[in-house]
Protein backbone atom coordinates (compact mmCIF):
# COMPACT_ATOMS: atom_id res chain seq x y z
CA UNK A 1 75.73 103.39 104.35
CA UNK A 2 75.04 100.78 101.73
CA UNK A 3 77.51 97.54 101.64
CA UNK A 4 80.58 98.34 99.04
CA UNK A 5 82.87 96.40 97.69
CA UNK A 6 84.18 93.07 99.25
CA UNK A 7 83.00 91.09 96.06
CA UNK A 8 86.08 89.08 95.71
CA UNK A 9 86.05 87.84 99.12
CA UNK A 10 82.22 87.35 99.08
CA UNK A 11 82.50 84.83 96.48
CA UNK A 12 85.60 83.03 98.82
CA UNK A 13 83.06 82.64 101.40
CA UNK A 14 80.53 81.37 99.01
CA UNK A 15 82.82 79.14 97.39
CA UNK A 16 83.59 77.82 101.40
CA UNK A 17 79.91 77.72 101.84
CA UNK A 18 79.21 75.12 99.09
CA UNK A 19 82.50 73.26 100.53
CA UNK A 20 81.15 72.65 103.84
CA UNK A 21 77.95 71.01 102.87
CA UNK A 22 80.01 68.11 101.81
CA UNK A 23 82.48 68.50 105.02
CA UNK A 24 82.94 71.20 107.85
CA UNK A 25 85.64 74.25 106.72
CA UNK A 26 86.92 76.93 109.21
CA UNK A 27 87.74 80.11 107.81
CA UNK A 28 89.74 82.73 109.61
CA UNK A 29 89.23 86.63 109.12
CA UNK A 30 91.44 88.55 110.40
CA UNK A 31 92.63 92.79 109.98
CA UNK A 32 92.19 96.02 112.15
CA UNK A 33 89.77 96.97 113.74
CA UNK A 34 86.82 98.54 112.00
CA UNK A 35 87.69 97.38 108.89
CA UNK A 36 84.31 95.25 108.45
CA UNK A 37 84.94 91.62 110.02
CA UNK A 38 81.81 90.79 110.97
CA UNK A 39 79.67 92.89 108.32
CA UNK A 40 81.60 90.61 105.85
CA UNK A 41 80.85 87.02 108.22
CA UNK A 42 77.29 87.47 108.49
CA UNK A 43 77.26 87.66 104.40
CA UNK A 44 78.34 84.64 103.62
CA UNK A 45 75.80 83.78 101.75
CA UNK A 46 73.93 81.40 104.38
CA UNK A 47 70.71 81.95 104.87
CA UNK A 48 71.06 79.62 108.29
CA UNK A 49 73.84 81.36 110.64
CA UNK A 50 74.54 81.70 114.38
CA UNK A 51 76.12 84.71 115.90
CA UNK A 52 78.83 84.08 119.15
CA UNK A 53 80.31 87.16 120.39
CA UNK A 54 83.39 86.00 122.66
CA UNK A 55 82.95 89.17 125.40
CA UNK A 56 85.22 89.23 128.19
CA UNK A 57 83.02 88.10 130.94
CA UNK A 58 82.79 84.85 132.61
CA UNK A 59 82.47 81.06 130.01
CA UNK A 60 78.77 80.48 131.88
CA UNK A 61 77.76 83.81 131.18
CA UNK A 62 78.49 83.64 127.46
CA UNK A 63 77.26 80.27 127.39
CA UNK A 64 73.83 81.55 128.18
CA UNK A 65 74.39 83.56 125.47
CA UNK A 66 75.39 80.65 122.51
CA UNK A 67 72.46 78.65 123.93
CA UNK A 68 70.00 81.48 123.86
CA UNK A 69 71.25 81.93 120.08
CA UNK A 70 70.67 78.44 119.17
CA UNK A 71 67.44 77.85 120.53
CA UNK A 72 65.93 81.28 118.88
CA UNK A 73 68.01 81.04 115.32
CA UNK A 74 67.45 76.45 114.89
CA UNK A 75 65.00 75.82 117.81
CA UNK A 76 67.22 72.65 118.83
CA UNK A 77 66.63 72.10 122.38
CA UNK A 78 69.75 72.07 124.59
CA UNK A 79 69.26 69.37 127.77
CA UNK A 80 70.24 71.51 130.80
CA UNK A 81 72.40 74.66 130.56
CA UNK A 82 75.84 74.01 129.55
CA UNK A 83 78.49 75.81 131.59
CA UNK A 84 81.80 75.88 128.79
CA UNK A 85 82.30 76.30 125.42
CA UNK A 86 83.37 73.11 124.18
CA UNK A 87 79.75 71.68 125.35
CA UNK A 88 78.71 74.33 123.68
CA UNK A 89 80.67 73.99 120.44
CA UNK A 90 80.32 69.86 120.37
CA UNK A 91 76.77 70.45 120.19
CA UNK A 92 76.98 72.95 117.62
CA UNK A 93 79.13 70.45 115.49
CA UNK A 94 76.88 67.19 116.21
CA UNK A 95 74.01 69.06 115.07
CA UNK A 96 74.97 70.22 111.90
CA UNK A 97 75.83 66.29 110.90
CA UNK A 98 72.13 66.44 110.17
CA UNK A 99 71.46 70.37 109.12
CA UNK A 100 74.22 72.40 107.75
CA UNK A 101 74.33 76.15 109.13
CA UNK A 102 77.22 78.84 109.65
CA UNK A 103 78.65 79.48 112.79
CA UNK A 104 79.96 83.03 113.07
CA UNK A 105 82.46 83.57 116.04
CA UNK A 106 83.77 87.13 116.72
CA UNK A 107 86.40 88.28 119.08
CA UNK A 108 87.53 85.06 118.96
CA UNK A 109 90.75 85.89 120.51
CA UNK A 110 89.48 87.08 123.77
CA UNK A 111 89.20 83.20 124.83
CA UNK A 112 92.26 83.83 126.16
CA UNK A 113 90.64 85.91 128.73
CA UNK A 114 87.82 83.65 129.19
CA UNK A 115 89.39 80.08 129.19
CA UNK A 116 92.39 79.66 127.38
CA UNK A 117 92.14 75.53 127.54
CA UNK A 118 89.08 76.33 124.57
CA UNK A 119 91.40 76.98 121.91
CA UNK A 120 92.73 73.12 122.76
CA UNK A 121 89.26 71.74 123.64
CA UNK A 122 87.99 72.88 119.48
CA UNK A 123 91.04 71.24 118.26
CA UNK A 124 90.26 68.31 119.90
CA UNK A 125 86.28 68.21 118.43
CA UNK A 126 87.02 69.65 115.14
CA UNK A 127 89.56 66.85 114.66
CA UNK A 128 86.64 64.37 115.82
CA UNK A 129 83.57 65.84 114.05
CA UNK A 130 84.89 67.48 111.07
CA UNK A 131 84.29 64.41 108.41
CA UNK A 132 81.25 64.44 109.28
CA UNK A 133 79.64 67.19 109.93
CA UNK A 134 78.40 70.05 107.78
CA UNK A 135 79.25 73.44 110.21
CA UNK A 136 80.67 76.19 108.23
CA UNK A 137 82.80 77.94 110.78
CA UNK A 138 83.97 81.53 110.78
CA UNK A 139 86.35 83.00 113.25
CA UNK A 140 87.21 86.68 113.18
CA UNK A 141 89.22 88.69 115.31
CA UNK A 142 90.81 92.17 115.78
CA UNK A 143 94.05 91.91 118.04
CA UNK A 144 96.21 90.50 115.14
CA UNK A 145 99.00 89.49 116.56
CA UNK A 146 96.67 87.02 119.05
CA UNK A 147 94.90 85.78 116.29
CA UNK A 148 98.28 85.58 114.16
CA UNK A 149 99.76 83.71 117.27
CA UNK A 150 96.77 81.32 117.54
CA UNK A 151 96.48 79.71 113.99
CA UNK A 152 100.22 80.50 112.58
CA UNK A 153 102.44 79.76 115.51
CA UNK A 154 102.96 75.56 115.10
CA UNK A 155 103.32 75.44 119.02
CA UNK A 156 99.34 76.22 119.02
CA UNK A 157 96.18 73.95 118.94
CA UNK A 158 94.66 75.83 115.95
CA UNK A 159 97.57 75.41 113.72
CA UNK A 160 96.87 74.19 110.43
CA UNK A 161 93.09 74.01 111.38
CA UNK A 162 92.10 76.33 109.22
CA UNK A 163 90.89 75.96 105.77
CA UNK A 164 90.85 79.71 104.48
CA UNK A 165 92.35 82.41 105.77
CA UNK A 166 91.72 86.27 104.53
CA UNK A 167 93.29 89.31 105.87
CA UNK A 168 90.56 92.52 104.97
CA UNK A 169 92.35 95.93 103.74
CA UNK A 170 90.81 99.03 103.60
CA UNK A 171 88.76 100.20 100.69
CA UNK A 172 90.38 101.03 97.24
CA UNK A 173 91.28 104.34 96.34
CA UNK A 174 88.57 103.59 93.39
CA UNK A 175 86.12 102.33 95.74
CA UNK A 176 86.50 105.78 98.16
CA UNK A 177 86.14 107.78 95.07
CA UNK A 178 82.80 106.07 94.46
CA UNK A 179 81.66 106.18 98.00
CA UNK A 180 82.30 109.60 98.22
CA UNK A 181 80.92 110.50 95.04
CA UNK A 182 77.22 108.97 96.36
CA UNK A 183 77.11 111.07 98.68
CA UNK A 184 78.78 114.08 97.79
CA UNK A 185 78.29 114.21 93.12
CA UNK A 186 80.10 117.42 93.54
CA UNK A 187 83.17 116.61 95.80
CA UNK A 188 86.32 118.26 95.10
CA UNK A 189 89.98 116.74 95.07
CA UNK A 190 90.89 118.12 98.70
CA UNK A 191 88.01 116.60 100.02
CA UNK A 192 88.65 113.23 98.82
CA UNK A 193 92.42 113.62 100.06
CA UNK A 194 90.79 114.26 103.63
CA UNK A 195 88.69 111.43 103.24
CA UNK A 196 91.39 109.14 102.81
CA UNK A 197 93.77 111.17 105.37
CA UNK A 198 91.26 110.83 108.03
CA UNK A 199 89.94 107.21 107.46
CA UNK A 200 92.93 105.59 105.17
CA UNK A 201 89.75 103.82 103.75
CA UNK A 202 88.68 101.92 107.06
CA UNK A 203 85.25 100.90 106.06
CA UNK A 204 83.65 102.14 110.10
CA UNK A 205 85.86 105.50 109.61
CA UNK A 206 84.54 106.15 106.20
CA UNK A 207 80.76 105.22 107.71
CA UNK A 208 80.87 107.32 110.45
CA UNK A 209 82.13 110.71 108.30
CA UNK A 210 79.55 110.38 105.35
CA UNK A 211 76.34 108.73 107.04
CA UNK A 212 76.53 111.77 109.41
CA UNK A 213 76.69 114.64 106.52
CA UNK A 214 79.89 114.92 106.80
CA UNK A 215 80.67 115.15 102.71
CA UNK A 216 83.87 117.69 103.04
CA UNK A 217 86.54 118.59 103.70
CA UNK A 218 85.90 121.47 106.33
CA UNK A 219 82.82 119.54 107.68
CA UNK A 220 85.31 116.32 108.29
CA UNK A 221 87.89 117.71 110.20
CA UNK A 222 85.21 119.55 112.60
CA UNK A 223 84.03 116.09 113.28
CA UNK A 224 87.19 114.71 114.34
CA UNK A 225 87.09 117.11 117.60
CA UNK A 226 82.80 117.44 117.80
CA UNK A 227 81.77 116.65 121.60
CA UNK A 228 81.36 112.56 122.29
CA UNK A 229 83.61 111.98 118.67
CA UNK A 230 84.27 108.35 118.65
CA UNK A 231 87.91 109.80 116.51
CA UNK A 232 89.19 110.62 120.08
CA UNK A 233 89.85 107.89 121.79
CA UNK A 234 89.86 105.49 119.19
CA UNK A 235 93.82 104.98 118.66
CA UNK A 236 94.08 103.86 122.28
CA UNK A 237 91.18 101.51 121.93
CA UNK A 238 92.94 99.85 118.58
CA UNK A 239 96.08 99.42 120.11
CA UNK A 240 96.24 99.34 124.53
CA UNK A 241 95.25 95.83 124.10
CA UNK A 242 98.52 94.70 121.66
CA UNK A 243 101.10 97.04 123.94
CA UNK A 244 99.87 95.78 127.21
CA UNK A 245 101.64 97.89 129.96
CA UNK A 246 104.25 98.79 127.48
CA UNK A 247 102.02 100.89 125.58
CA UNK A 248 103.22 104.03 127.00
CA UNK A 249 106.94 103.88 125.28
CA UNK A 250 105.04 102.10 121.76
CA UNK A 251 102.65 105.44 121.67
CA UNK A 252 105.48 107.70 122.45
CA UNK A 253 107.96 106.05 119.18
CA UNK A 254 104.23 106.18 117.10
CA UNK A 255 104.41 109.74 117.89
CA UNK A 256 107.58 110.63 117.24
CA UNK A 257 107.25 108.86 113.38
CA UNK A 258 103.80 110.22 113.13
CA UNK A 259 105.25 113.77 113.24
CA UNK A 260 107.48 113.00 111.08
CA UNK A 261 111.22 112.00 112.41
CA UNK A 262 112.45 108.77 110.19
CA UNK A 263 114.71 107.71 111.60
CA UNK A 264 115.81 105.89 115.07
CA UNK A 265 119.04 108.90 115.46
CA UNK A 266 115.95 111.42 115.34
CA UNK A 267 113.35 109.39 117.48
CA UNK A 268 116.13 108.43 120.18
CA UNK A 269 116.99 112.56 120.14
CA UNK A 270 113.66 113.26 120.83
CA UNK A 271 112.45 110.92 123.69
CA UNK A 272 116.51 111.07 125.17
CA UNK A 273 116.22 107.18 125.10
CA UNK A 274 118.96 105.27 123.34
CA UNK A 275 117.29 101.84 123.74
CA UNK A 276 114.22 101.91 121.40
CA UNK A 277 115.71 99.50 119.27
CA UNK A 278 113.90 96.18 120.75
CA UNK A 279 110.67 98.12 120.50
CA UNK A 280 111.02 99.44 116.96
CA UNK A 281 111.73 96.02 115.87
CA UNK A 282 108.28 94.90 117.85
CA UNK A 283 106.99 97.57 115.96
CA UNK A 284 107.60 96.20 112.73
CA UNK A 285 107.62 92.63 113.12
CA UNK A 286 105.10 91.52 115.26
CA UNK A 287 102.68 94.31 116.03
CA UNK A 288 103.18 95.21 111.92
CA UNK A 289 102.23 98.63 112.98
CA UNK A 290 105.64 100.54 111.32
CA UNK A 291 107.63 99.64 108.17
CA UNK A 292 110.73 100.03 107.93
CA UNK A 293 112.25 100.89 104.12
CA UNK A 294 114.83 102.08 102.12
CA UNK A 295 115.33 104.11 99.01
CA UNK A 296 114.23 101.85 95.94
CA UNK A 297 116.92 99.64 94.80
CA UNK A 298 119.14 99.86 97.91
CA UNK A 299 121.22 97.31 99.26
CA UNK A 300 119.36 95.47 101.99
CA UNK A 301 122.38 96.18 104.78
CA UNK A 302 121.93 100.36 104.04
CA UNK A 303 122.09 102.56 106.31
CA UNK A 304 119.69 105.29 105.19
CA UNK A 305 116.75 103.53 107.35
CA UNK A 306 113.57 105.14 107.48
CA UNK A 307 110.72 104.24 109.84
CA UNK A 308 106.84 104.92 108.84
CA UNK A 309 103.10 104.03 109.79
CA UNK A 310 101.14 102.95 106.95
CA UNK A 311 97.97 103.78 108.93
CA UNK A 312 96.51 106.88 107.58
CA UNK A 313 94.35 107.18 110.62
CA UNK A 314 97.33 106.10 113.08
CA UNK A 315 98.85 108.91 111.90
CA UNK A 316 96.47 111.38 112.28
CA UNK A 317 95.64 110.00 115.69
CA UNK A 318 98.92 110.09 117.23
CA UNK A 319 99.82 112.86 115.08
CA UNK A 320 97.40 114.96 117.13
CA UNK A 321 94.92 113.25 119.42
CA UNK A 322 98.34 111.79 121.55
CA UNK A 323 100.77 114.55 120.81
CA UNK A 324 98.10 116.60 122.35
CA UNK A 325 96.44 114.66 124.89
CA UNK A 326 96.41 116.98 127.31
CA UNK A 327 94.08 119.22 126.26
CA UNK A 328 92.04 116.12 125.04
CA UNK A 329 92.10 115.39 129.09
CA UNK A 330 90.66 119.20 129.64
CA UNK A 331 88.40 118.79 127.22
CA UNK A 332 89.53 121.56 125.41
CA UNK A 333 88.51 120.30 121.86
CA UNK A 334 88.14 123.70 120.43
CA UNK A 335 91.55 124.31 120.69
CA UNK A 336 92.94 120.74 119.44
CA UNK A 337 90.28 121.45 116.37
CA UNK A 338 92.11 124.56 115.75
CA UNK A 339 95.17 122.62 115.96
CA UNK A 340 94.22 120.09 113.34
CA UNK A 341 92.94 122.97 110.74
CA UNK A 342 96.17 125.00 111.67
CA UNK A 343 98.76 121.75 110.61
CA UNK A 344 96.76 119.73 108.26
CA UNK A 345 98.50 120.96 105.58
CA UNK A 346 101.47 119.96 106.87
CA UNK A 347 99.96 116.07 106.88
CA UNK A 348 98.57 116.49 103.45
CA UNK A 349 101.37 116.19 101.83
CA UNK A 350 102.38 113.08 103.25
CA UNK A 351 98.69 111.46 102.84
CA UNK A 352 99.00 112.68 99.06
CA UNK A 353 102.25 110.75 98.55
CA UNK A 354 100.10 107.64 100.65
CA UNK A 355 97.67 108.08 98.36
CA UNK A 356 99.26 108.03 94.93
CA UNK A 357 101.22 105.27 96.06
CA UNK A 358 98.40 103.10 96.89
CA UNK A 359 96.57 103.85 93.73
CA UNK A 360 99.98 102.67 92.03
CA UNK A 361 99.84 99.45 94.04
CA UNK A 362 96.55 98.85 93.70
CA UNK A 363 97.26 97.90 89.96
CA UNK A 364 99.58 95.18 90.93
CA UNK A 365 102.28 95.51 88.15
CA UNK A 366 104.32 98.17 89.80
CA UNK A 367 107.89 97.92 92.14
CA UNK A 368 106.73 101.63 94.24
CA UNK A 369 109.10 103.22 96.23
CA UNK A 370 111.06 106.67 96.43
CA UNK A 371 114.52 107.46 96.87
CA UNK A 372 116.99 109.93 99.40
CA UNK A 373 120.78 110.01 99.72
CA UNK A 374 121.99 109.68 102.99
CA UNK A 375 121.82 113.36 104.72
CA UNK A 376 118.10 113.19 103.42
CA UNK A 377 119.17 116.62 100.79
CA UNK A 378 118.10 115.08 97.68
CA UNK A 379 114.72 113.06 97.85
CA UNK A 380 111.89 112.06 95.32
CA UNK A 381 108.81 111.15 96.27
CA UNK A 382 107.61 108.75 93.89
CA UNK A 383 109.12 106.07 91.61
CA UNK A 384 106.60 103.80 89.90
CA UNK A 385 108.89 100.90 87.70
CA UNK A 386 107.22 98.37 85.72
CA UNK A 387 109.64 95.29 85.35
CA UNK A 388 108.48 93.64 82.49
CA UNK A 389 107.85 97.21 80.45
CA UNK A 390 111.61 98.13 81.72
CA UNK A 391 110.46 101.70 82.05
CA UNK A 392 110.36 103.70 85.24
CA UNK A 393 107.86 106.98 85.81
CA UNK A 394 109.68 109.10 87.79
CA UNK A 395 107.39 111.50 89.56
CA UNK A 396 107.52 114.72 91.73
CA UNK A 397 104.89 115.64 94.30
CA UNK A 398 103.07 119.15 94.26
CA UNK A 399 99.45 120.12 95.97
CA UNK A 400 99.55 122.57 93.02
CA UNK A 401 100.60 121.83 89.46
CA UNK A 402 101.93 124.92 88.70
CA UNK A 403 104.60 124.69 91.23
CA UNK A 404 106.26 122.08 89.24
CA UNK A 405 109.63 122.70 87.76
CA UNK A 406 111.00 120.09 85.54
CA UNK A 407 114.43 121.93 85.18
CA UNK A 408 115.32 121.88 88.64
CA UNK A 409 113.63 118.21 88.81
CA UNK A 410 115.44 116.44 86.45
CA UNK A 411 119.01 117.99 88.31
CA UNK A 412 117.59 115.96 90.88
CA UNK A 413 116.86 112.87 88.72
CA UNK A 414 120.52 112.90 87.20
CA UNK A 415 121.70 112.59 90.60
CA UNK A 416 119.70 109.66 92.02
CA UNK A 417 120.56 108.02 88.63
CA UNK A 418 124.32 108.61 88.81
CA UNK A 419 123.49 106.64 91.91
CA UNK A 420 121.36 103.74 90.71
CA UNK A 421 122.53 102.19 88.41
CA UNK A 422 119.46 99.99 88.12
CA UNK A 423 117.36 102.92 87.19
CA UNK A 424 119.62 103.55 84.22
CA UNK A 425 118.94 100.54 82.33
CA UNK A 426 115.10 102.04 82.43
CA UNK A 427 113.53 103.95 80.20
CA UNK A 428 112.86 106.81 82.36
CA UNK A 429 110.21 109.43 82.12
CA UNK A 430 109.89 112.41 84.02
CA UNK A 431 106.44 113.61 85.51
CA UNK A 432 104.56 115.60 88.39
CA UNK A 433 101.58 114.67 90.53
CA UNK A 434 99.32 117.32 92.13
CA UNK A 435 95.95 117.24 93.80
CA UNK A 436 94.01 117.40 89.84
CA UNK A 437 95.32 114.27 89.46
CA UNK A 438 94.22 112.32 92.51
């Protein structure tokens, strides 16, 4: 698959480029996994660029590695073999006092592993050399709460190092629609919707689906359970490494919200564990996995709490791939596929409300959020305000148009504004959503 999108943070790392010619920069990537780190590092615009991959094996061993790199990308000879990084990366900084180049490191966070004393040991040379020399450094990483914890947290070396930092998100609801539409001229609105339910717009989700012929709907969901799918195992692989040997009670709460309990009454009910509460609040605030909201315009100290994952592949993952792990473990795919065409209707509708509220955001002039009263009876799924217009669209969610009935919806709007009395001083307008309009 061709390279899409990613203009506006091309011309960042352009813009750093031209910067470090007159003195070094460090810029920091940092997002999910699969969602195109290092595809967006190595075009930077430099024609000049080494490649470190921090693997977790021992310093001399990736040493051998960064030297190897060197001699084969600048053919500077390297006296003797050096056997740690920071020989390694003093080198790389005295050298580009006289020829500027880009250094790409990757996985940076799995230094910890390695040699944690590096993280101090670049602090130390990038404080000494960075006047002077010309190195434009990237660091990327995928655990975010390491890399978070390494160049936000003021007790660490790194803090304040960096120069830029950029957080990637997944592709734009305008930029799937194009993708798609390259491959597939004649794609339909349902199989857009599983585009995005599947992939949530991860660039390496999206690749996989489409490069392989995999254009629709029917065709996408068979390749979530296809022998060897890299879909099956890939929630574990984002997220063992944040959990740690907790992961077991994280993946179990994931579960429980990805199949659709809100709340921590119905989550505790489930598992028949009263003491989530530390983890849910993990969940949210440093693994930034869940949100937790409330009903638009609700006082901050409510009560009607509801949990969610904003991953739309999180969801489907521990949606099914978890909840049903064991046949996963008998390899017994044909029955989880079934599984998956059997329910994803039930997970449509929730990726349709994702996905017209992410268009809505995407424009950046809307407050988005929806509204329920406390027993959860009376819901809507999508308010859109705009605060300088003062008007609010007011919107009900149906797969199929027709199914819309703006009698019995506006009852419902009349109560959530006898409720709101911010949403009263609004011009309000009533409307419906469906799958033609995606």
């Amino acid at each position: 698959m061709k390279f899409y999108d990613r203009n506006r943070e091309q011309q960042t790392l352009l813009n750093v480029l031209q910067q470090s010619r007159r003195e070094a920069r460090m810029t920091v990537l940092m997002g999910r996994r699969r969602i195109g780190k290092t595809e967006l590092s190595v075009r930077c615009g430099d024609e000049t660029l080494l490649y470190f991959f921090v693997g977790k094996k021992a310093e001399t061993l990736l040493c051998q590695d960064y030297v190897r790199e060197i001699r084969e990308k600048l053919g500077a000879p390297i006296l003797g073999m050096p056997s740690t990084f920071s020989e390694v990366f003093r080198f790389v900084l005295q050298l580009s006092e006289s020829r500027p180049f880009t250094l790409v490191i990757d996985e940076f966070q799995n230094f910890l592993r390695v040699n944690p004393s590096v993280f101090s040991d670049i602090q130390r040379d990038w404080d000494l050399h960075k006047r002077t020399s010309h190195l434009n450094l990237i660091i990327s990483g995928s655990v975010f709460t390491l890399m978070t914890k390494l160049f936000e947290d003021k007790e660490e070396p790194l803090f304040g190092r960096a120069d830029q930092k950029m957080t990637l998100e997944p592709f734009s609801t305008d930029v799937l629609k194009q993708i798609l539409s390259d491959f597939n001229p004649d794609y339909t609105p349902e199989d857009l919707l599983t585009l995005f339910s599947i992939t949530g717009g991860v660039p390496w989700y999206v690749t996989l689906l489409l490069d392989s012929g995999k254009t629709d709907s029917e065709s996408m969901l068979n390749a979530l359970t296809e022998t060897n799918s890299p879909f099956i195992n890939e929630g574990r692989n984002i997220l063992i490494e944040e959990f740690g040997t907790d992961y077991v009670t994280y993946f179990s709460i994931l579960t429980c919200i990805a199949s659709g309990m809100k709340t921590r009454a119905e989550i505790e009910n489930e598992l028949g564990n009263k003491n989530i509460g530390s983890y849910l609040v993990k969940l949210e605030d440093y693994y930034k996995v869940i949100n937790k909201s409330l009903p638009l315009f609700a006082r901050e100290n409510s009560k009607k709490v509801r949990y969610h994952l904003d991953d739309c592949f999180l969801i489907f993952w521990f949606r099914f791939f978890f909840k049903y792990q064991a046949l996963v473990e008998n390899k017994a795919l044909k029955a989880l596929g079934e599984i998956i065409h059997r329910d994803y209707s039930s997970v449509s509708g929730l990726m349709m409300e994702r996905y017209f509220m992410k268009k809505f955001q995407e424009e950046g002039r809307y407050i988005i959020g929806k509204w329920w009263d406390r027993k959860g009876d009376n819901e809507i799924d999508l308010i859109v305000v705009d605060p300088i217009a003062k008007e609010a669209w007011i919107y009900e969610l149906k797969k199929q148009g027709y199914r819309y009935k703006e009698n019995e919806f506006r009852k419902k709007v009349d109560n959530v504004l006898s409720q709101t009395p911010e949403l009263r001083k609004l011009t309000i307008h009533l409307g419906s959503l469906s799958m033609d309009d995606i």
